[in-house]
N, C-alpha and C. Protein backbone atom coordinates (compact mmCIF):
# COMPACT_ATOMS: atom_id res chain seq x y z
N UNK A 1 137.90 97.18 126.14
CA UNK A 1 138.35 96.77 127.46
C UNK A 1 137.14 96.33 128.28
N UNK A 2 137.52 95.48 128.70
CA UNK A 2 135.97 94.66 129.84
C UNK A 2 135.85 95.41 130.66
N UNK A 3 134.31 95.39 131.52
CA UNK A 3 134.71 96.05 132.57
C UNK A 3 134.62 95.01 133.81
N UNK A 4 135.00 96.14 134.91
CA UNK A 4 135.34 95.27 135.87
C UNK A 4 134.13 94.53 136.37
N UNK A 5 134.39 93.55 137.60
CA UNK A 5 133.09 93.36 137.62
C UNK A 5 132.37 94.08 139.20
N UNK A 6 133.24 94.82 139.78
CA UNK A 6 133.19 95.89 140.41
C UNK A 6 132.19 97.11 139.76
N UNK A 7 132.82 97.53 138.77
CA UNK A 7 131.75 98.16 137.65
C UNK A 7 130.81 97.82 137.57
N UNK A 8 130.41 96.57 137.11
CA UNK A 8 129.26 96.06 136.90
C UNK A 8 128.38 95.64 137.84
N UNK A 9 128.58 95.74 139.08
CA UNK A 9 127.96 95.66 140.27
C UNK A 9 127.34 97.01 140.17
N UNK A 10 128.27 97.94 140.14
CA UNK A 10 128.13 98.81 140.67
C UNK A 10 126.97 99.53 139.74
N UNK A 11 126.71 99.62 138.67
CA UNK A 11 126.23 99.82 137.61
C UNK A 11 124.76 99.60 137.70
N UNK A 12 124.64 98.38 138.17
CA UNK A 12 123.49 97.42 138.57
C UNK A 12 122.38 97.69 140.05
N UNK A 13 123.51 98.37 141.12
CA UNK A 13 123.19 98.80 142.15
C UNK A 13 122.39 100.52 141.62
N UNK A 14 123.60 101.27 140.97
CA UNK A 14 122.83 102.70 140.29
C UNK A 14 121.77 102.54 139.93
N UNK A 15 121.94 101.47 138.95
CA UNK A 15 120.18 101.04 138.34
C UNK A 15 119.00 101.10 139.06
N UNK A 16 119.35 100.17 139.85
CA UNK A 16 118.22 100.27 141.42
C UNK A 16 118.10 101.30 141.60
N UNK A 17 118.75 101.91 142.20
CA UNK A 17 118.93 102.98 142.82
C UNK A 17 117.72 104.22 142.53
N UNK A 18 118.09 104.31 140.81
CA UNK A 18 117.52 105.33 140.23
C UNK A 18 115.71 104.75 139.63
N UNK A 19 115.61 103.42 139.89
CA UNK A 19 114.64 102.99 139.57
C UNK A 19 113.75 103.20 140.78
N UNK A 20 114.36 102.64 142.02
CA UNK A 20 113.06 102.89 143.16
C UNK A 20 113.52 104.23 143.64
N UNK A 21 113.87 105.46 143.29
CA UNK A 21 113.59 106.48 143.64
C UNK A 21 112.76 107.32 142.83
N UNK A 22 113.16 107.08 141.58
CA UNK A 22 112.27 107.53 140.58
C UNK A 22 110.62 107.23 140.07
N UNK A 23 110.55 105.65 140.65
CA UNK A 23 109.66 105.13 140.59
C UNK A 23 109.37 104.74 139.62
N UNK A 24 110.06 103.87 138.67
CA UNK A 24 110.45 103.34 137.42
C UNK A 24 109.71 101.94 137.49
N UNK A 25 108.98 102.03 136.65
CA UNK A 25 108.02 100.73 136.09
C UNK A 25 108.54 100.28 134.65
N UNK A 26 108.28 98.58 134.78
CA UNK A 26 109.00 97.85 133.87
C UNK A 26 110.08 97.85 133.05
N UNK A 27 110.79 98.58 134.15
CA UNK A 27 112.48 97.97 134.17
C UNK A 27 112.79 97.68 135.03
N UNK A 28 113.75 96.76 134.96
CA UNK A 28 114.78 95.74 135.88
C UNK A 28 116.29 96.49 135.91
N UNK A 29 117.18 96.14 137.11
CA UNK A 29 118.19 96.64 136.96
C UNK A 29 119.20 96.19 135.61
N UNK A 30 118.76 95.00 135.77
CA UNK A 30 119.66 94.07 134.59
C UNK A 30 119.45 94.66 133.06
N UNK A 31 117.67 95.70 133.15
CA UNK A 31 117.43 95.46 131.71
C UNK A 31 117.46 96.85 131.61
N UNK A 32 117.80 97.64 132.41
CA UNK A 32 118.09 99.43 132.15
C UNK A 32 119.36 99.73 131.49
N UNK A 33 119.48 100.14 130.80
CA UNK A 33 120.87 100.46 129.24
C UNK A 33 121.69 101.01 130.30
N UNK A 34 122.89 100.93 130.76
CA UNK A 34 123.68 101.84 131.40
C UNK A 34 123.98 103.00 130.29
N UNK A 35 124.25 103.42 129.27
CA UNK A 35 124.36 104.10 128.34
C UNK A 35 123.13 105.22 127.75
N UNK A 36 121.84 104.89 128.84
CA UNK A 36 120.75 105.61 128.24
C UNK A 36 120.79 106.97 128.85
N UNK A 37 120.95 107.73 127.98
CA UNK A 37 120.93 109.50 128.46
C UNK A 37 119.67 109.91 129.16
N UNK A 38 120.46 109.69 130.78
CA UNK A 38 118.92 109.94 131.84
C UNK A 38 118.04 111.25 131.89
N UNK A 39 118.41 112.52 131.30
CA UNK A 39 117.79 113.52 131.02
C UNK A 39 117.08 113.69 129.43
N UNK A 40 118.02 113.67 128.60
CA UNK A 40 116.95 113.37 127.07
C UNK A 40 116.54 112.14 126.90
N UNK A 41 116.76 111.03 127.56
CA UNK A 41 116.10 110.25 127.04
C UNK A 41 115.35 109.35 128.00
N UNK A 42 115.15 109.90 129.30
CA UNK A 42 114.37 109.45 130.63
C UNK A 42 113.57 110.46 130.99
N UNK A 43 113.95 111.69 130.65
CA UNK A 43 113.52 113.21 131.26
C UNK A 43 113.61 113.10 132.47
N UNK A 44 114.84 112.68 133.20
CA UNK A 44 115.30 112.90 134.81
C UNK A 44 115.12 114.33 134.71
N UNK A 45 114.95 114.97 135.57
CA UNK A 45 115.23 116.58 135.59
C UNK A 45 116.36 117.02 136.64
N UNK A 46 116.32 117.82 137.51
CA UNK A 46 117.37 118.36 137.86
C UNK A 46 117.39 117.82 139.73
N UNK A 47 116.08 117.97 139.76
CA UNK A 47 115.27 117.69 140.98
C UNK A 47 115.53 116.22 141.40
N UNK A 48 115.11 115.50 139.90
CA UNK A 48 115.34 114.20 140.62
C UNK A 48 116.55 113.53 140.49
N UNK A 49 117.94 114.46 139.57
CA UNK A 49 119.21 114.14 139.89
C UNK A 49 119.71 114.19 140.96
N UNK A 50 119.69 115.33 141.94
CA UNK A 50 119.49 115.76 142.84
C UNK A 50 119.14 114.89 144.11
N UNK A 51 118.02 114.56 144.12
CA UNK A 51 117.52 112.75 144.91
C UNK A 51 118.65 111.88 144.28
N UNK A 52 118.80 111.45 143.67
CA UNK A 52 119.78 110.43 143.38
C UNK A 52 120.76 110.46 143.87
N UNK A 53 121.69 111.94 143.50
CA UNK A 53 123.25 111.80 143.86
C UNK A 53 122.68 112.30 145.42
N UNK A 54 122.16 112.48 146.49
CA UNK A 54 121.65 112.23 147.94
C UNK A 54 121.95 110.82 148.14
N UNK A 55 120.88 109.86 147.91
CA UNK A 55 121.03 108.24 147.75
C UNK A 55 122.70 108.38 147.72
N UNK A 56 122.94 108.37 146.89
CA UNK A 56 124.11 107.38 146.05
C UNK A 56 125.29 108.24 147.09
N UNK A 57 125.01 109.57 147.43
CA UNK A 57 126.30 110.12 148.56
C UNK A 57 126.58 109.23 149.95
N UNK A 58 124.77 108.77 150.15
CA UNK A 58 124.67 108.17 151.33
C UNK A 58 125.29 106.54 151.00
N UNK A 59 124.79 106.09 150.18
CA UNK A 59 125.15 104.87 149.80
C UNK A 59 126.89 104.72 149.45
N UNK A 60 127.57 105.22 148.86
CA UNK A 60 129.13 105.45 148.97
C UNK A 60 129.94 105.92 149.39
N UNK A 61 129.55 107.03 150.57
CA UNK A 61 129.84 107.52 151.38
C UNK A 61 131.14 108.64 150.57
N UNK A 62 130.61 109.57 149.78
CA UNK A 62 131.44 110.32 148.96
C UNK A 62 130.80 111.07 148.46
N UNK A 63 131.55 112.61 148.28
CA UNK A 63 130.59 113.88 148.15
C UNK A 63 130.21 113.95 146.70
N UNK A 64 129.29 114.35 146.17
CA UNK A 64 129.04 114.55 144.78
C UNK A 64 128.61 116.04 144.42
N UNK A 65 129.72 117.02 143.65
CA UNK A 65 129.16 118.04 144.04
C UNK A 65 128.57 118.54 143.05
N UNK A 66 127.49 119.42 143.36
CA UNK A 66 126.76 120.12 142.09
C UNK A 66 127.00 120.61 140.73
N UNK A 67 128.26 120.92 141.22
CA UNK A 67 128.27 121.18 139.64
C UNK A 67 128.75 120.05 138.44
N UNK A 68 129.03 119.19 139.49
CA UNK A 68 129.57 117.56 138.27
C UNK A 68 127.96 117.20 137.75
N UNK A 69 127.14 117.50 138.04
CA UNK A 69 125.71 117.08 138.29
C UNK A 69 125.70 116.86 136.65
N UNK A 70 125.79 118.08 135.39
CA UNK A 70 125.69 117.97 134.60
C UNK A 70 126.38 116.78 133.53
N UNK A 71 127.17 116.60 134.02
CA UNK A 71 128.48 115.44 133.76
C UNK A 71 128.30 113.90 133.85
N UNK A 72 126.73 113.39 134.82
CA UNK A 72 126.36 112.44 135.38
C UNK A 72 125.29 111.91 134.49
N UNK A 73 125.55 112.18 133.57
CA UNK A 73 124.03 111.80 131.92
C UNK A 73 123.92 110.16 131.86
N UNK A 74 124.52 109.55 132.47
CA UNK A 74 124.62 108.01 132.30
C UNK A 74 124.58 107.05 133.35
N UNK A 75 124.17 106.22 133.55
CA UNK A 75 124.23 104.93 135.11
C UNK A 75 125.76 104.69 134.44
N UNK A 76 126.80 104.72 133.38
CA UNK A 76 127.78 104.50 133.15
C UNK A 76 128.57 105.33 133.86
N UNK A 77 128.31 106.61 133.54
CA UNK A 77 129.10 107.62 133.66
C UNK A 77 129.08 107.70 135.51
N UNK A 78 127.53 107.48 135.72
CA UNK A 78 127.93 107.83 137.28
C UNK A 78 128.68 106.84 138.06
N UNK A 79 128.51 105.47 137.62
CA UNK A 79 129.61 104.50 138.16
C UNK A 79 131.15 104.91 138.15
N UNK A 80 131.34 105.21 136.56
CA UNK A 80 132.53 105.68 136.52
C UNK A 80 133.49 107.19 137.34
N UNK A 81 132.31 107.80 137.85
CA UNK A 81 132.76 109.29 138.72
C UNK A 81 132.61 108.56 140.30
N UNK A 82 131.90 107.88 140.71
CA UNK A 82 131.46 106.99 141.89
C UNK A 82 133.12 106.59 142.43
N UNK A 83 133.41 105.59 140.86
CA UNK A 83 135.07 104.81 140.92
C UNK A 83 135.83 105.56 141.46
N UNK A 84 135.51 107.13 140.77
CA UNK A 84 136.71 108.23 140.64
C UNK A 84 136.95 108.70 141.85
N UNK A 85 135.88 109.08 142.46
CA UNK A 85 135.89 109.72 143.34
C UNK A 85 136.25 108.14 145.04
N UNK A 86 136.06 107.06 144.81
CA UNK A 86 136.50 106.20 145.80
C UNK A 86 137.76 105.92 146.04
N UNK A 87 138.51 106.40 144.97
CA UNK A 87 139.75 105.56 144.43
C UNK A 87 140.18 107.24 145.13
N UNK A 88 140.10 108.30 145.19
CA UNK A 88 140.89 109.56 145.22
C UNK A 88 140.18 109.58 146.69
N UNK A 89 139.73 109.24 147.49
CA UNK A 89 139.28 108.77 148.89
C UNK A 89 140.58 107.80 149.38
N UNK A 90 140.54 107.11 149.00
CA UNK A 90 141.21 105.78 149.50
C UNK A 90 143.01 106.25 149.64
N UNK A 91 143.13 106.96 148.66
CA UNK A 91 144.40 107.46 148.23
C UNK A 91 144.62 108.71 149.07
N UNK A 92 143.67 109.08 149.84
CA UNK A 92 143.49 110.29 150.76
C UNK A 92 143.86 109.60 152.27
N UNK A 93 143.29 108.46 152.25
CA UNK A 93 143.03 107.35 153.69
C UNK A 93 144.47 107.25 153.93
N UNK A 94 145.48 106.80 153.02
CA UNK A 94 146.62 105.91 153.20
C UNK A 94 147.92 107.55 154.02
């Protein structure tokens, strides 16, 4: 199944995201794997998940709570909980 291209914005924006907070040299948003396991295979730690889902609460305006933290191993996965959690917002709004 394709993804959207909502997704893929969005995906692209995480990228950033986790690149200038982290302070990520020679990668591009375009050229960061959404699929790359940000703790074994970036060594994000807990600290700087932590900074991120901050950013990304402020940036989507949606709570991210600690204990999903472990659940968030991917720029995929966090787009896809990002979706989850906008879509169960919106459905809260109406």
């Amino acid at each position: 199944m394709p993804e959207s291209k909502g997704i893929q914005e969005r995906i692209l924006r995480i990228a950033e995201i986790i690149i200038e907070e982290l302070k990520l040299e020679e990668v591009t948003p375009e050229s960061f794997d959404p699929d790359m396991d940000l703790v074994d295979e970036l060594g994000v730690d807990s600290m700087d998940l932590a900074t991120v889902a901050l950013v990304l609460q402020d940036e989507y305006g949606v709570f991210i709570d600690e204990d999903d933290y472990p659940r968030l191993k991917t720029i995929r996965l966090i787009a896809e909980y990002l979706q989850s959690r906008l879509q169960n917002r919106k459905g809260k709004d109406v």
